[in-house]
Protein backbone atom coordinates (compact mmCIF):
# COMPACT_ATOMS: atom_id res chain seq x y z
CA UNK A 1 -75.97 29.49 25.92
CA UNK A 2 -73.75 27.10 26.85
CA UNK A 3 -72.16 28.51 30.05
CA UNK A 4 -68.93 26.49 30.90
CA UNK A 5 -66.43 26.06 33.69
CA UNK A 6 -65.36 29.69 33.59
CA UNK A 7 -68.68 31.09 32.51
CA UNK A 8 -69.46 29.90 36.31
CA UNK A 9 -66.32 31.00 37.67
CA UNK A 10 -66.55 34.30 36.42
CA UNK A 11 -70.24 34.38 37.82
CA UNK A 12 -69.52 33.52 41.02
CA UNK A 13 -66.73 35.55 41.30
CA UNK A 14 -68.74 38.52 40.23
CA UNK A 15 -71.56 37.22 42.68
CA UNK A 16 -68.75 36.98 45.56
CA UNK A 17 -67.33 40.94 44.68
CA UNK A 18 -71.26 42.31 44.77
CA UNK A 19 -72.39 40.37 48.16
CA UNK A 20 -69.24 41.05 50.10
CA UNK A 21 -69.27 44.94 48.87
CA UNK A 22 -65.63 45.01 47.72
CA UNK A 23 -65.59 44.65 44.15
CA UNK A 24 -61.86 43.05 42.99
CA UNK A 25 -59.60 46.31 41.47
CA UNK A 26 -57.13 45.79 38.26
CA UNK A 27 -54.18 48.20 38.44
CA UNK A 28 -54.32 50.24 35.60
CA UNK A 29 -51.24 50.66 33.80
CA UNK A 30 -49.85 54.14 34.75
CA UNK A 31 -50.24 52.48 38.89
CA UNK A 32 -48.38 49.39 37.93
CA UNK A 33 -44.82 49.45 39.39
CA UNK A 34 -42.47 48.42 36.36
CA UNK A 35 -39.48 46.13 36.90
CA UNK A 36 -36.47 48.76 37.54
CA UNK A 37 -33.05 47.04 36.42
CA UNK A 38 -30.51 47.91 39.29
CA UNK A 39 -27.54 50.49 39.03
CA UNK A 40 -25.25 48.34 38.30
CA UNK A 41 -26.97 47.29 35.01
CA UNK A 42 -27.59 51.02 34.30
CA UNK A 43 -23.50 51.50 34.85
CA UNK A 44 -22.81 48.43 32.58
CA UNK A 45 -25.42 49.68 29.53
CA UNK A 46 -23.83 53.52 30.09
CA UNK A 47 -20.47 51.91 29.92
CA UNK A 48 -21.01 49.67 27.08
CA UNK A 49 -22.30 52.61 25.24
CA UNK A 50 -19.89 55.01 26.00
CA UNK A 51 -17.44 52.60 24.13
CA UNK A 52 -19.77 52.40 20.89
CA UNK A 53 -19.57 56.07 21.17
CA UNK A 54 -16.01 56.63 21.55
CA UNK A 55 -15.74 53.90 18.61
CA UNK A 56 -18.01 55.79 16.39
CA UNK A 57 -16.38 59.19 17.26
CA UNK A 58 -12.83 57.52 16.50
CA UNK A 59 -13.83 56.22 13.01
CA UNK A 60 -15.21 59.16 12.04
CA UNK A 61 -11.91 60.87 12.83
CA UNK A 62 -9.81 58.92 11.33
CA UNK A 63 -12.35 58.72 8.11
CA UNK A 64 -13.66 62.32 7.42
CA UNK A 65 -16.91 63.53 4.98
CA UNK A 66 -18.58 60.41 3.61
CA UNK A 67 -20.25 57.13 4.80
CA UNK A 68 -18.24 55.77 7.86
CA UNK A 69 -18.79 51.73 8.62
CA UNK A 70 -17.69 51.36 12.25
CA UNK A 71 -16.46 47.95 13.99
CA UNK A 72 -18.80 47.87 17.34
CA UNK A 73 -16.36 46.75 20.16
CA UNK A 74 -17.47 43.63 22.34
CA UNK A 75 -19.71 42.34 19.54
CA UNK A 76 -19.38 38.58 18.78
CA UNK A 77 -20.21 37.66 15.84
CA UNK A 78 -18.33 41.30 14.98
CA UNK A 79 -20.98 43.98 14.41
CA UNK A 80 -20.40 46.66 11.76
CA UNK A 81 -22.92 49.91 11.37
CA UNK A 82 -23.02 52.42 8.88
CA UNK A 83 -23.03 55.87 9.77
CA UNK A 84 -24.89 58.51 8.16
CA UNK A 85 -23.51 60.36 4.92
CA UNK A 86 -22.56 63.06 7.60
CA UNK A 87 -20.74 63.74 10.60
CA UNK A 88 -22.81 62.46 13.69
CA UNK A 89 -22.05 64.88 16.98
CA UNK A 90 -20.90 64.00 20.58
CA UNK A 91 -24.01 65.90 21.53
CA UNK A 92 -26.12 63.93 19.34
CA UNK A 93 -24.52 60.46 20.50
CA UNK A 94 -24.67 61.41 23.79
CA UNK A 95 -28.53 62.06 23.83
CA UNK A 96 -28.95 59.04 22.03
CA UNK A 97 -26.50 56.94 24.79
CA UNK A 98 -28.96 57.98 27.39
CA UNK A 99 -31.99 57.40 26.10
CA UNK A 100 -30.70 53.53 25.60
CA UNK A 101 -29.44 53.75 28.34
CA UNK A 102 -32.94 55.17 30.22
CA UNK A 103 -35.05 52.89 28.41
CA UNK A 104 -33.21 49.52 29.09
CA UNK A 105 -32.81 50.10 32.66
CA UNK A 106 -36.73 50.17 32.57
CA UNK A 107 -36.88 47.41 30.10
CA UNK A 108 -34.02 45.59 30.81
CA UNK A 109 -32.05 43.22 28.44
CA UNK A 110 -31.02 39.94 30.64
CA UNK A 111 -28.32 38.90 28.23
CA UNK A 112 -25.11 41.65 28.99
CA UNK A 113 -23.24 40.86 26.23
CA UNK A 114 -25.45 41.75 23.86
CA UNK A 115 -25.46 45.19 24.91
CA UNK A 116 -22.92 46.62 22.57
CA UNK A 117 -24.92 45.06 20.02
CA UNK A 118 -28.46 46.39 20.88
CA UNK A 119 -26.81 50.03 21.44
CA UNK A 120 -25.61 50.20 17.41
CA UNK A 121 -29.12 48.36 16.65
CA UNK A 122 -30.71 51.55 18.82
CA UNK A 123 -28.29 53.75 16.99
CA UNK A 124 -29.11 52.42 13.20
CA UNK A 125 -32.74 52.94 13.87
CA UNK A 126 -32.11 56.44 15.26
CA UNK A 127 -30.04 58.17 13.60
């Protein structure tokens, strides 16, 4: 075949790892360290949410039994979800508030503002 510039890097990297004994090691992926966001991004996304969820539970005071469409707070262009044709918990909200929260302090979103936003997109897909 046609062996080309990397064909012969690859082979003499290869050659390199079996003369010197010490054969080059990939992390696998469970002993990769993953980028943790700092507390004070976990404070901001648990705060953010925590005003969704106060939002949501206001609404749905305010408009009992039925379909409630709820103004997210902090959203620009204004954000508006639809709830559920039923009443959705504290408990429920709350479990789903820190599992956002959990998974985008592992998986951080750089852009702070759109939290709000990504915490009723979170919430439309879960609930």
């Amino acid at each position: 075949g046609g062996g080309g510039a990397a064909d012969r890097e690859v082979v003499a990297a290869v050659y390199a790892a079996i003369a010197s004994g010490h054969a080059p090691q990939e992390r696998a992926v469970a002993t990769v360290t993953s980028h943790h966001a700092g507390a004070d991004v976990a404070h901001l996304l648990d705060r953010h949410a925590r005003a969704v969820v106060s939002a949501i539970m206001d609404a749905q005071r305010q408009s009992p039994g039925g379909s409630v469409s709820v103004i997210i707070p902090s959203t620009t262009p204004t954000k508006r979800i639809l709830l559920p044709p039923r009443v959705v918990g504290a408990p429920e909200l709350s479990r789903l508030r820190k599992q956002f929260v959990k998974i985008h302090t592992l998986h951080p979103i750089v852009d702070v503002p759109a939290f709000p936003a990504a915490f009723a997109d979170f919430l439309e897909a879960n609930l």
